[in-house]
N, C-alpha and C. Protein backbone atom coordinates (compact mmCIF):
# COMPACT_ATOMS: atom_id res chain seq x y z
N UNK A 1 226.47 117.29 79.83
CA UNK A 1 227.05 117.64 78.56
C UNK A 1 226.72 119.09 78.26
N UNK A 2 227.49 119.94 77.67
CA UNK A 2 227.42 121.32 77.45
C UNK A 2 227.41 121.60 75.88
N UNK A 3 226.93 121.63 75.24
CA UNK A 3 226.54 121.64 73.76
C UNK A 3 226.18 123.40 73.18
N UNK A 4 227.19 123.69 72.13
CA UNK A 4 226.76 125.13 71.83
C UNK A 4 226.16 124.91 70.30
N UNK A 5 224.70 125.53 70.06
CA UNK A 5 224.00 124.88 69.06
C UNK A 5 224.65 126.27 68.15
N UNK A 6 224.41 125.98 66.83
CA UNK A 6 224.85 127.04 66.10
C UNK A 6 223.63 127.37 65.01
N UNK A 7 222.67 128.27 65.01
CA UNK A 7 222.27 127.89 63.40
C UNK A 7 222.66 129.25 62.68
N UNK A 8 223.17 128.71 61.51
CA UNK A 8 224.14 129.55 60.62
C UNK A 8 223.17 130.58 59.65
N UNK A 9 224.15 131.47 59.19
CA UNK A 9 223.56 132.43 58.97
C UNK A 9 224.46 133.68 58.63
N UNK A 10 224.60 134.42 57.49
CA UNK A 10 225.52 135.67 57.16
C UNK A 10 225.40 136.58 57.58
N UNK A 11 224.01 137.26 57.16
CA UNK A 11 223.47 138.18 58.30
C UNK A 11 223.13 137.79 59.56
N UNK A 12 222.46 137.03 60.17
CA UNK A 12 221.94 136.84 61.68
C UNK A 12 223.40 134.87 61.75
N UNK A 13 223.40 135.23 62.87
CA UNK A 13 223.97 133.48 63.26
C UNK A 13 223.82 133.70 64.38
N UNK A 14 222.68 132.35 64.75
CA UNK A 14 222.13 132.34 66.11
C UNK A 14 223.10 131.76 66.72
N UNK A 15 223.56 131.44 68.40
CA UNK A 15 224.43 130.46 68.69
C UNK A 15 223.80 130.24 69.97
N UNK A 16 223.83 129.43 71.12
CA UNK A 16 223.48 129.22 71.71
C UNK A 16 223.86 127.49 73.02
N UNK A 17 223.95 128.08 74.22
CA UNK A 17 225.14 126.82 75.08
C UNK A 17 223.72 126.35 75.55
N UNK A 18 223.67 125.13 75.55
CA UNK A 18 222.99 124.62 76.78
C UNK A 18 223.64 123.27 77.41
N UNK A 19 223.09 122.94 79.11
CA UNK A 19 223.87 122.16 79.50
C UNK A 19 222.85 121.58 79.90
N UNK A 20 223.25 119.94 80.16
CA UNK A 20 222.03 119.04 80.71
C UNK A 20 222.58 117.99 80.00
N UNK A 21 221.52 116.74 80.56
CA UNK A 21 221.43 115.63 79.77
C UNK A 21 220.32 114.76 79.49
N UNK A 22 219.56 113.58 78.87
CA UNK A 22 218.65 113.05 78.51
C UNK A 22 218.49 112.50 79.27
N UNK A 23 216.83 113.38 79.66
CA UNK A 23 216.28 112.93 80.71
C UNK A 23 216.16 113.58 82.69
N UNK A 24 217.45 114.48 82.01
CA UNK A 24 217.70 115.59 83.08
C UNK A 24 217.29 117.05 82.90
N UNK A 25 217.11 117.91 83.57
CA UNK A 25 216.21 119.45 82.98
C UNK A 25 217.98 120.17 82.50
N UNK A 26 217.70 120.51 81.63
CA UNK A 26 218.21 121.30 80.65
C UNK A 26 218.56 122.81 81.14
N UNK A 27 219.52 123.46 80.85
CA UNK A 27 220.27 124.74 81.63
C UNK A 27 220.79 125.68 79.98
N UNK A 28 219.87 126.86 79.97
CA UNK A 28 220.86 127.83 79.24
C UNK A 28 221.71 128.16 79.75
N UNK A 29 222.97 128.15 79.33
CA UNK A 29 224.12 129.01 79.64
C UNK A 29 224.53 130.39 79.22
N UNK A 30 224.27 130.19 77.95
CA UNK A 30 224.26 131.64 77.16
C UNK A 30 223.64 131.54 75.70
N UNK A 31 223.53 132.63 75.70
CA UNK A 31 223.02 132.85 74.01
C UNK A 31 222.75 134.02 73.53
N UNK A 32 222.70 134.38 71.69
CA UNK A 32 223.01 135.72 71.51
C UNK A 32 223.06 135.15 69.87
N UNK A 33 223.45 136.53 68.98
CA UNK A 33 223.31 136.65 67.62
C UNK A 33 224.41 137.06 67.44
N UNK A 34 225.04 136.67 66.02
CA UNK A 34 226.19 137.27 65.43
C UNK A 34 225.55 138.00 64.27
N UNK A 35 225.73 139.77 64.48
CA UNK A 35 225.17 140.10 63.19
C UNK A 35 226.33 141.12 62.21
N UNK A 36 226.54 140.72 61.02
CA UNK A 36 227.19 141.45 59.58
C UNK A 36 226.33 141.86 58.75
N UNK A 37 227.07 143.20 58.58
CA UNK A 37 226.12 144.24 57.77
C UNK A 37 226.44 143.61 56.03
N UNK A 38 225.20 143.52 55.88
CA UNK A 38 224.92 143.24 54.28
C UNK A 38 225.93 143.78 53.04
N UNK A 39 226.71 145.04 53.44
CA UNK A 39 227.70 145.65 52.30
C UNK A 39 229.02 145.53 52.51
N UNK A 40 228.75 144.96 53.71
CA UNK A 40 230.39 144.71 54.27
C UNK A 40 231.05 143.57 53.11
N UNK A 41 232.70 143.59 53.33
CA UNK A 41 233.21 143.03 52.05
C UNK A 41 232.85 141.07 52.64
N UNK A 42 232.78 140.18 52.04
CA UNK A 42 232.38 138.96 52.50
C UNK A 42 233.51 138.32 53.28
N UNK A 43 235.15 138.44 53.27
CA UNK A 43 235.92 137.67 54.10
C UNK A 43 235.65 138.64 55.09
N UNK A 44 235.39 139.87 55.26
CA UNK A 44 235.12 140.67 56.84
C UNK A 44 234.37 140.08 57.33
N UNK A 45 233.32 139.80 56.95
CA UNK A 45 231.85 138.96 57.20
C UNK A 45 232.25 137.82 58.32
N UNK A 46 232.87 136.90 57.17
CA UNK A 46 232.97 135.19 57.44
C UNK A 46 234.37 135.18 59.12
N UNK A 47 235.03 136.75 58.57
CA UNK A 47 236.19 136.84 59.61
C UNK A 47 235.42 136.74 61.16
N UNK A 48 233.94 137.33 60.73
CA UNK A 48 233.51 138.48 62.29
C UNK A 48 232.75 137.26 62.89
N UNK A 49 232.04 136.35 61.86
CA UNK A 49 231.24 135.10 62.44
C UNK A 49 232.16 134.26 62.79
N UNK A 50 233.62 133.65 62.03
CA UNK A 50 234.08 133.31 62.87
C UNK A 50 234.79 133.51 64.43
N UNK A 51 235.44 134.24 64.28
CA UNK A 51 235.95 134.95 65.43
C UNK A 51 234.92 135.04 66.63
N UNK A 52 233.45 135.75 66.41
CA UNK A 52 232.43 135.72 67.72
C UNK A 52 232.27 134.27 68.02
N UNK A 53 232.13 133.49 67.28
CA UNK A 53 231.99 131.86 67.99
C UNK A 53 233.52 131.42 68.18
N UNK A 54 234.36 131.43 67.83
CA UNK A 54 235.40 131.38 69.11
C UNK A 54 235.90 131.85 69.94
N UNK A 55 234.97 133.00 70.44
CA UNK A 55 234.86 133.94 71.94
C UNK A 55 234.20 132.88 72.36
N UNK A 56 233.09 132.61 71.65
CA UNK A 56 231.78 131.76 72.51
C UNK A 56 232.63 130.24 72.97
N UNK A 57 233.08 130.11 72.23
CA UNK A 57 233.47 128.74 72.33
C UNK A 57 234.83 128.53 73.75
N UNK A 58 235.61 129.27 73.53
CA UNK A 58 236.58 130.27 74.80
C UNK A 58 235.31 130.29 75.80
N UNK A 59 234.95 130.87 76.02
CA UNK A 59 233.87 131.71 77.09
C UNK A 59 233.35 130.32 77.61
N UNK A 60 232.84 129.42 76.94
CA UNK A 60 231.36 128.75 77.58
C UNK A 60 232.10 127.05 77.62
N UNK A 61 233.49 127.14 76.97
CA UNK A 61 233.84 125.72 76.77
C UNK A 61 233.09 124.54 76.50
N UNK A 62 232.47 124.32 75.35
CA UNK A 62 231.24 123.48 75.48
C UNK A 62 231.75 122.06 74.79
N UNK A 63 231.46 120.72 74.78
CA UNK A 63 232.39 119.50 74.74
C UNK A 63 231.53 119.32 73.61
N UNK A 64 230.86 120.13 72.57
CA UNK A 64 230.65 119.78 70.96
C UNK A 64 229.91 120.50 70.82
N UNK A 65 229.98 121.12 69.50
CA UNK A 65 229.38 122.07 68.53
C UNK A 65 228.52 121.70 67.69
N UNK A 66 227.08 121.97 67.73
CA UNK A 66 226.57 121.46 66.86
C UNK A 66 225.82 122.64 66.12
N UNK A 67 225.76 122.29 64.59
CA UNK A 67 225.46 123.25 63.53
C UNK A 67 224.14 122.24 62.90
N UNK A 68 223.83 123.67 62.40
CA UNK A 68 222.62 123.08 61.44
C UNK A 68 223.20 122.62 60.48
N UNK A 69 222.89 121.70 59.82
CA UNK A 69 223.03 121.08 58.35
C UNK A 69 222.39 121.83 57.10
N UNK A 70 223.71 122.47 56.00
CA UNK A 70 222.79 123.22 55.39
C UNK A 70 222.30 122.51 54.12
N UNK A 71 220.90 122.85 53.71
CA UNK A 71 219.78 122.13 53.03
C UNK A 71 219.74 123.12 52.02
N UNK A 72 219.30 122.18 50.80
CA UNK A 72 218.64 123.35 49.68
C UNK A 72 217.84 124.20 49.66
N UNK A 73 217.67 125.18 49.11
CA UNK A 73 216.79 126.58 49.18
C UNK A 73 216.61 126.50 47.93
N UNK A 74 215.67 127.42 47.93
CA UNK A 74 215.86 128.13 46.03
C UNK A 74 216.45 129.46 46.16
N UNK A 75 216.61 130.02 47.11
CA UNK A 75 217.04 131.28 47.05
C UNK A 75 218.83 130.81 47.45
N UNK A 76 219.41 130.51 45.99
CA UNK A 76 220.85 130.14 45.93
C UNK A 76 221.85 131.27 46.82
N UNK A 77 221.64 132.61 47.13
CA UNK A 77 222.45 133.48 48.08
C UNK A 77 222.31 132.87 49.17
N UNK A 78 221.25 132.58 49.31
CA UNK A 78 220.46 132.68 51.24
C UNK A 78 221.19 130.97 51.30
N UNK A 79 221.07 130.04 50.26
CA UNK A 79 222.08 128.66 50.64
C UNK A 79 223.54 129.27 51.15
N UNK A 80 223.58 129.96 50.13
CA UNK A 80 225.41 130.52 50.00
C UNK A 80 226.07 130.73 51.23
N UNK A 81 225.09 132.02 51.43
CA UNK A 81 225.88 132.70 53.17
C UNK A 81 225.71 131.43 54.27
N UNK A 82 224.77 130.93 54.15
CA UNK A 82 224.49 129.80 55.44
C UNK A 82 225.38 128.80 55.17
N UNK A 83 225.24 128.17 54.12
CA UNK A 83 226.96 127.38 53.60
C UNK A 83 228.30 128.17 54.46
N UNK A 84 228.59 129.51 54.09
CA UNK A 84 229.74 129.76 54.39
C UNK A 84 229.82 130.31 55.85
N UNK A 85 228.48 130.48 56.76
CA UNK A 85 228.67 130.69 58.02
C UNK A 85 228.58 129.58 58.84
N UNK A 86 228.27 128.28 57.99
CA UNK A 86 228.31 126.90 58.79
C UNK A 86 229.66 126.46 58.94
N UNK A 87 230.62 126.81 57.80
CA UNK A 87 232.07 126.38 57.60
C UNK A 87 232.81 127.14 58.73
N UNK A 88 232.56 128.52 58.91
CA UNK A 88 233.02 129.03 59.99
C UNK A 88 232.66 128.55 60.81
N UNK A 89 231.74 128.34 61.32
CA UNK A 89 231.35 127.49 62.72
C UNK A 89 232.43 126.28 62.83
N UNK A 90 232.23 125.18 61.94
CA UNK A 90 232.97 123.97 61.82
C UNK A 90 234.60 124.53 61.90
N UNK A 91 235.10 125.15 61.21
CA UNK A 91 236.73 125.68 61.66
C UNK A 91 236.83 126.56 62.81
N UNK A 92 235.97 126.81 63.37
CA UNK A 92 236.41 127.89 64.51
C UNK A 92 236.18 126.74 66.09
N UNK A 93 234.89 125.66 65.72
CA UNK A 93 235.34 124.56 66.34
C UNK A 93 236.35 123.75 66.19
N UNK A 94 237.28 123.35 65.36
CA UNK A 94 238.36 122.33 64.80
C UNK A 94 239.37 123.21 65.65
N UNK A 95 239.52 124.27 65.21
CA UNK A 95 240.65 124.84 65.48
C UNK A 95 240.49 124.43 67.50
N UNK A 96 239.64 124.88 68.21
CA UNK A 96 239.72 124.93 69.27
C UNK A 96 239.41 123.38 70.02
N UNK A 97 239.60 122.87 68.73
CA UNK A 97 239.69 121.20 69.42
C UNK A 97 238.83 120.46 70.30
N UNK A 98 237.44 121.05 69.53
CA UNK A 98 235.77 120.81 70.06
C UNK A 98 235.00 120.04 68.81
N UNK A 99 234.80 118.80 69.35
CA UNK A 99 234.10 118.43 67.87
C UNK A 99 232.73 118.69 67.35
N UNK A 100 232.95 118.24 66.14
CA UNK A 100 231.69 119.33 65.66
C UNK A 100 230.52 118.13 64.90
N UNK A 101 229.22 118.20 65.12
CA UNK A 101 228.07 117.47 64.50
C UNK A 101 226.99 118.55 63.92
N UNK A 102 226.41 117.72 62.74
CA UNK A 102 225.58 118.03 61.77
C UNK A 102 224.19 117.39 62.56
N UNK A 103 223.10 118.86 62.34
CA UNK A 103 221.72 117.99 62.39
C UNK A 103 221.33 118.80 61.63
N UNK A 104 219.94 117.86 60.78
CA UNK A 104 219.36 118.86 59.91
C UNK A 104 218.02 119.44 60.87
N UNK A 105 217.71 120.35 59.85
CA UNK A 105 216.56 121.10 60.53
C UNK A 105 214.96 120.15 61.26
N UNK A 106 214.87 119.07 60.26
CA UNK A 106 213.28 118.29 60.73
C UNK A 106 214.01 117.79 61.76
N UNK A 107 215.38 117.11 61.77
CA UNK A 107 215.46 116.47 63.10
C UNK A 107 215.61 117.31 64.51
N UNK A 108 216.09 118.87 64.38
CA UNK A 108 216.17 119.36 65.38
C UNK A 108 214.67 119.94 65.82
N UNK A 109 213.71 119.93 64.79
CA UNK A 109 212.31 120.05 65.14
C UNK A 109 211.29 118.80 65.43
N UNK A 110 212.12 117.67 65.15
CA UNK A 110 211.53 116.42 65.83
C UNK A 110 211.72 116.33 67.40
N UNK A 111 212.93 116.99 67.33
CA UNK A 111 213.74 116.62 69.05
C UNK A 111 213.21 116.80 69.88
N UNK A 112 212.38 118.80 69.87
CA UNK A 112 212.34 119.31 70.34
C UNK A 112 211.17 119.30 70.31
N UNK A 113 210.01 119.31 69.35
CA UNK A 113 208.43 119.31 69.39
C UNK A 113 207.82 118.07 69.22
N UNK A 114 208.86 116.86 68.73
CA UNK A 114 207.86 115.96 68.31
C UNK A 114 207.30 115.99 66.69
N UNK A 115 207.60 116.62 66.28
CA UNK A 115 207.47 116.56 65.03
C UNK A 115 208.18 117.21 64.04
N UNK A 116 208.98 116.56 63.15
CA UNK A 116 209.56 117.09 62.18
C UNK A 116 209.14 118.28 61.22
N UNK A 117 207.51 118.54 61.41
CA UNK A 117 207.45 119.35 60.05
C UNK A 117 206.67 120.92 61.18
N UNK A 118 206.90 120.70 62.37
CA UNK A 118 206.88 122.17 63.38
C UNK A 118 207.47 123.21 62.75
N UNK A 119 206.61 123.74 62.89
CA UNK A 119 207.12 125.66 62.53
C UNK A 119 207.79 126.39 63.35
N UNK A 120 208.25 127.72 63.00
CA UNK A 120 209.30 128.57 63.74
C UNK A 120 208.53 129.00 65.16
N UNK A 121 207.04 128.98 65.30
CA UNK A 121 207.02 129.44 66.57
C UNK A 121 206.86 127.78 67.51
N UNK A 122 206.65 126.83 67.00
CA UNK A 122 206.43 125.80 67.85
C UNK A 122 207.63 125.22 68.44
N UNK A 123 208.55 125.57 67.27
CA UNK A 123 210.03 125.21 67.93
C UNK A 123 210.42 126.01 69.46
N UNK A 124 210.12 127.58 69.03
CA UNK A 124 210.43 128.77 69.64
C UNK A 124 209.68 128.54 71.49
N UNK A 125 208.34 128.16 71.01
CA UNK A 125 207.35 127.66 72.35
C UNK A 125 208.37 126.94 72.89
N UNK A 126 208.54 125.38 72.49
CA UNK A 126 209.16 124.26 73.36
C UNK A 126 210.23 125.17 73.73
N UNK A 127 211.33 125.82 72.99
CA UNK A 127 212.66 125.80 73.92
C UNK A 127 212.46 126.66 74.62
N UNK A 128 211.57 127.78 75.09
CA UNK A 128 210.99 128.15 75.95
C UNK A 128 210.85 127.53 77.50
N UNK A 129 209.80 126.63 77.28
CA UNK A 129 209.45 125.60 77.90
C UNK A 129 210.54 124.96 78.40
N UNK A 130 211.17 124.44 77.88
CA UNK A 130 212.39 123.36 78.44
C UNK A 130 213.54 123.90 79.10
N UNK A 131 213.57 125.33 78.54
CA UNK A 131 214.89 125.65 79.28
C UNK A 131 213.81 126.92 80.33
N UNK A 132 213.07 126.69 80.52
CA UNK A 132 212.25 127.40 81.54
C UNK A 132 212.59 129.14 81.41
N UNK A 133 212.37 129.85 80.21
CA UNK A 133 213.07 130.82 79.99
C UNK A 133 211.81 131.79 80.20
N UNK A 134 212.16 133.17 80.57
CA UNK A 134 210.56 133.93 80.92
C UNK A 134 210.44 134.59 79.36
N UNK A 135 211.21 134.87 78.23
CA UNK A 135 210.57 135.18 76.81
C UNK A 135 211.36 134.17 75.89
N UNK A 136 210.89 134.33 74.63
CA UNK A 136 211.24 133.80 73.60
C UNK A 136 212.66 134.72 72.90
N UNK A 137 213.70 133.97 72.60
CA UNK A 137 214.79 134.27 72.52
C UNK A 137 214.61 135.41 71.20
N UNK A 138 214.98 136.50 70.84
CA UNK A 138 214.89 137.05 69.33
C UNK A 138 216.55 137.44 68.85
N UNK A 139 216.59 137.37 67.57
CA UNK A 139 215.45 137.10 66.81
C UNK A 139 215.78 135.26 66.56
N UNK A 140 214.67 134.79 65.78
CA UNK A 140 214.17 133.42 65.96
C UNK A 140 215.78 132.90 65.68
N UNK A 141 216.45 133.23 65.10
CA UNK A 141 217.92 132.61 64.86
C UNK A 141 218.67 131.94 66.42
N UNK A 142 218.30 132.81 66.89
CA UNK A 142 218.91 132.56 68.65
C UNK A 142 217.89 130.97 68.99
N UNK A 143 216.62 131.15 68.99
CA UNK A 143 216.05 129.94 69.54
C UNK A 143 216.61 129.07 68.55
N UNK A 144 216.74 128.66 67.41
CA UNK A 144 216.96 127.62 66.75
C UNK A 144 218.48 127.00 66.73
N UNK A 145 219.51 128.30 67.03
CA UNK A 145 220.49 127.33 68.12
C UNK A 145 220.49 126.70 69.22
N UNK A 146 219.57 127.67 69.85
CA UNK A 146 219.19 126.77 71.36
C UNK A 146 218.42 125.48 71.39
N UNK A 147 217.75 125.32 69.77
CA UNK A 147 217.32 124.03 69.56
C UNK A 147 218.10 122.87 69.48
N UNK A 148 218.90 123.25 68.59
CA UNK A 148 220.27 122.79 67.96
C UNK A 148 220.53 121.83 69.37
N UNK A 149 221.07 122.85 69.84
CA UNK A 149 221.93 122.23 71.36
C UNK A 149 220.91 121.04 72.03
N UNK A 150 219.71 121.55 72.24
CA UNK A 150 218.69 120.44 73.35
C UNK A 150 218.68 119.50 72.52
N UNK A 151 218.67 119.21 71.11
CA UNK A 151 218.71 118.07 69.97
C UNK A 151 219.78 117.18 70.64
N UNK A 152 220.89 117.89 70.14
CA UNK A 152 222.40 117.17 70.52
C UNK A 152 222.21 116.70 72.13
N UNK A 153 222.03 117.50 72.69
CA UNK A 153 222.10 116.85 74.17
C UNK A 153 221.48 115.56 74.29
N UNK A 154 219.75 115.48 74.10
CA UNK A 154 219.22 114.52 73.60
C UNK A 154 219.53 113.42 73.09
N UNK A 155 219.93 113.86 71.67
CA UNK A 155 220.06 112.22 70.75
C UNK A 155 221.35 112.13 70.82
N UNK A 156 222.52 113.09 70.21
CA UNK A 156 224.19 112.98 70.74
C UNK A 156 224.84 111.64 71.13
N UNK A 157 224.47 111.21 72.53
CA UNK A 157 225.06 110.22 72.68
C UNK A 157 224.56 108.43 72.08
N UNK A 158 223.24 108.87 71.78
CA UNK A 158 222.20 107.59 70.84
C UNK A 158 223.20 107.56 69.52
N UNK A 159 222.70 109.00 69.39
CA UNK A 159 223.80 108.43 67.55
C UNK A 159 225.17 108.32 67.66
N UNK A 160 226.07 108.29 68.55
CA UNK A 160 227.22 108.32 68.98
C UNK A 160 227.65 106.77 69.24
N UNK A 161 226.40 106.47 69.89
CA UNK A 161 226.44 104.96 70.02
C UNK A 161 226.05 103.97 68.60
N UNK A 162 225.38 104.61 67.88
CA UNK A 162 225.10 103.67 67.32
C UNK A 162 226.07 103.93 65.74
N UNK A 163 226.90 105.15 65.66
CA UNK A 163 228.01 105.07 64.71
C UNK A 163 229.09 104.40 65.35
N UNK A 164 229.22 104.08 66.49
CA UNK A 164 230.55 103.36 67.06
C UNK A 164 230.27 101.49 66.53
N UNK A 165 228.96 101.35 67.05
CA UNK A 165 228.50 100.07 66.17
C UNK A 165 228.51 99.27 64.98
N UNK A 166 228.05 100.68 64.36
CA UNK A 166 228.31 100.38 63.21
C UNK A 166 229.59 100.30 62.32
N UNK A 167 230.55 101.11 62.81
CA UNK A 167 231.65 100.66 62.44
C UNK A 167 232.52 100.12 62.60
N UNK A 168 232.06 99.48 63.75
CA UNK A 168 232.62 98.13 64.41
C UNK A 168 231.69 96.85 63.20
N UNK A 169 230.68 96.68 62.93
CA UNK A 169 230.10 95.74 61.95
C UNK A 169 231.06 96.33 60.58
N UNK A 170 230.98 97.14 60.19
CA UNK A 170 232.01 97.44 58.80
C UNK A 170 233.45 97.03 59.02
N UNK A 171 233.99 96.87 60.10
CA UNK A 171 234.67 96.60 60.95
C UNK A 171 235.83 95.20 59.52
N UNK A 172 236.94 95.06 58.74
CA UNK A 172 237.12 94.71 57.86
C UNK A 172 238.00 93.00 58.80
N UNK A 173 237.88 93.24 59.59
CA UNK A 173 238.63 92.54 60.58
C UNK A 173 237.40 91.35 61.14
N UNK A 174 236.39 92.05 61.37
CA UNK A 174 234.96 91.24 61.69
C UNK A 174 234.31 90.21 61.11
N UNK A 175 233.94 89.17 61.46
CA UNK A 175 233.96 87.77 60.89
C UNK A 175 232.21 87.74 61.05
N UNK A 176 231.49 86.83 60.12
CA UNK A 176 230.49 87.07 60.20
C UNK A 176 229.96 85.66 61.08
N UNK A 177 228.99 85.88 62.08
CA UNK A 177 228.85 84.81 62.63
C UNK A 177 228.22 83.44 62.19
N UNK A 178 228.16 83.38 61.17
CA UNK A 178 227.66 82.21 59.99
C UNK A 178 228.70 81.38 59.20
N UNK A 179 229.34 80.36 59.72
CA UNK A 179 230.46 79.59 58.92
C UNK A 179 230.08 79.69 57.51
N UNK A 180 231.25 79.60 56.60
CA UNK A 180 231.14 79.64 55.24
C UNK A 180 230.87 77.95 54.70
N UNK A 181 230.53 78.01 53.97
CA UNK A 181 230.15 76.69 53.52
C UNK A 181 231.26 75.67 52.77
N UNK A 182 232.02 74.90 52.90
CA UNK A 182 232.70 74.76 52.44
C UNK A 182 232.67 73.45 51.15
């Protein structure tokens, strides 16, 4: 599976391909930063982040996109831009007919360290480690797509399986295996 992790971002948007599967060693393909200058007008912005991830997405063909899930802040700008560079991500995948999944941040730092509440360099260590890389990706935006991706590769097809399940049990057609009482 080839997974391009995204973590969003106005000024910096990390992105990042990796290929592999659970339980198999893991392959960077590529990775890199999308960066917009702070005074630039904001649809130039949202134009330039989208557009570089559908080079990436062209370039590396990856069979799902996965973005960070964006979470509350208190710093309501810093939600804002990451809100609107996640949406670009998600339409610049749609458009190119790559589907797209949400992880939030503890789970892509569970994936990857084992623990949900890991910090920016412990994340940064493991994907190091896993994708056998000789430095740490900069700036940290780049590793935390590359997290992104080893997440999805990972769990991807677990939760894939177990939303197909489940909506097969919601399933309105599905009979419950307990006769009704009559």
């Amino acid at each position: 599976m080839r997974v391009l992790g995204v973590d969003p971002g106005l000024t910096r948007c990390g992105w990042g391909v990796v290929e592999g599967s659970a339980g198999r060693p893991l392959h960077a393909i590529g990775y890199g930063v999308i960066r917009t200058p702070a005074g630039t007008d904001l649809g130039a912005r949202l134009c330039t982040v989208a557009d570089a991830l559908a080079e990436q997405m062209a370039r590396h063909r990856p069979d799902v996109v996965a973005v960070e899930r964006v979470f509350s802040q208190h710093n309501v700008s810093t939600v804002m831009g990451t809100a609107q560079a996640s949406a670009m991500a998600i339409v610049a995948a749609t458009r190119a007919g790559i589907p797209v999944v949400l992880h939030t941040p503890s789970e892509v730092k569970a994936a990857v360290t084992g623990s949900g509440r890991a910090d920016k360099a412990q994340v940064g260590g493991m994907v190091v480690r896993l994708l056998k890389l000789t430095d740490l990706p900069k700036p940290a935006d780049v590793a935390d797509a590359l997290a992104l991706a080893i997440c999805h590769v990972w769990r991807g097809p677990a939760q894939a399986r177990l939303a197909a399940a489940a909506a097969v049990v919601r399933s309105p057609g599905l009979r419950s295996p307990v006769a009704p009482h009559s």
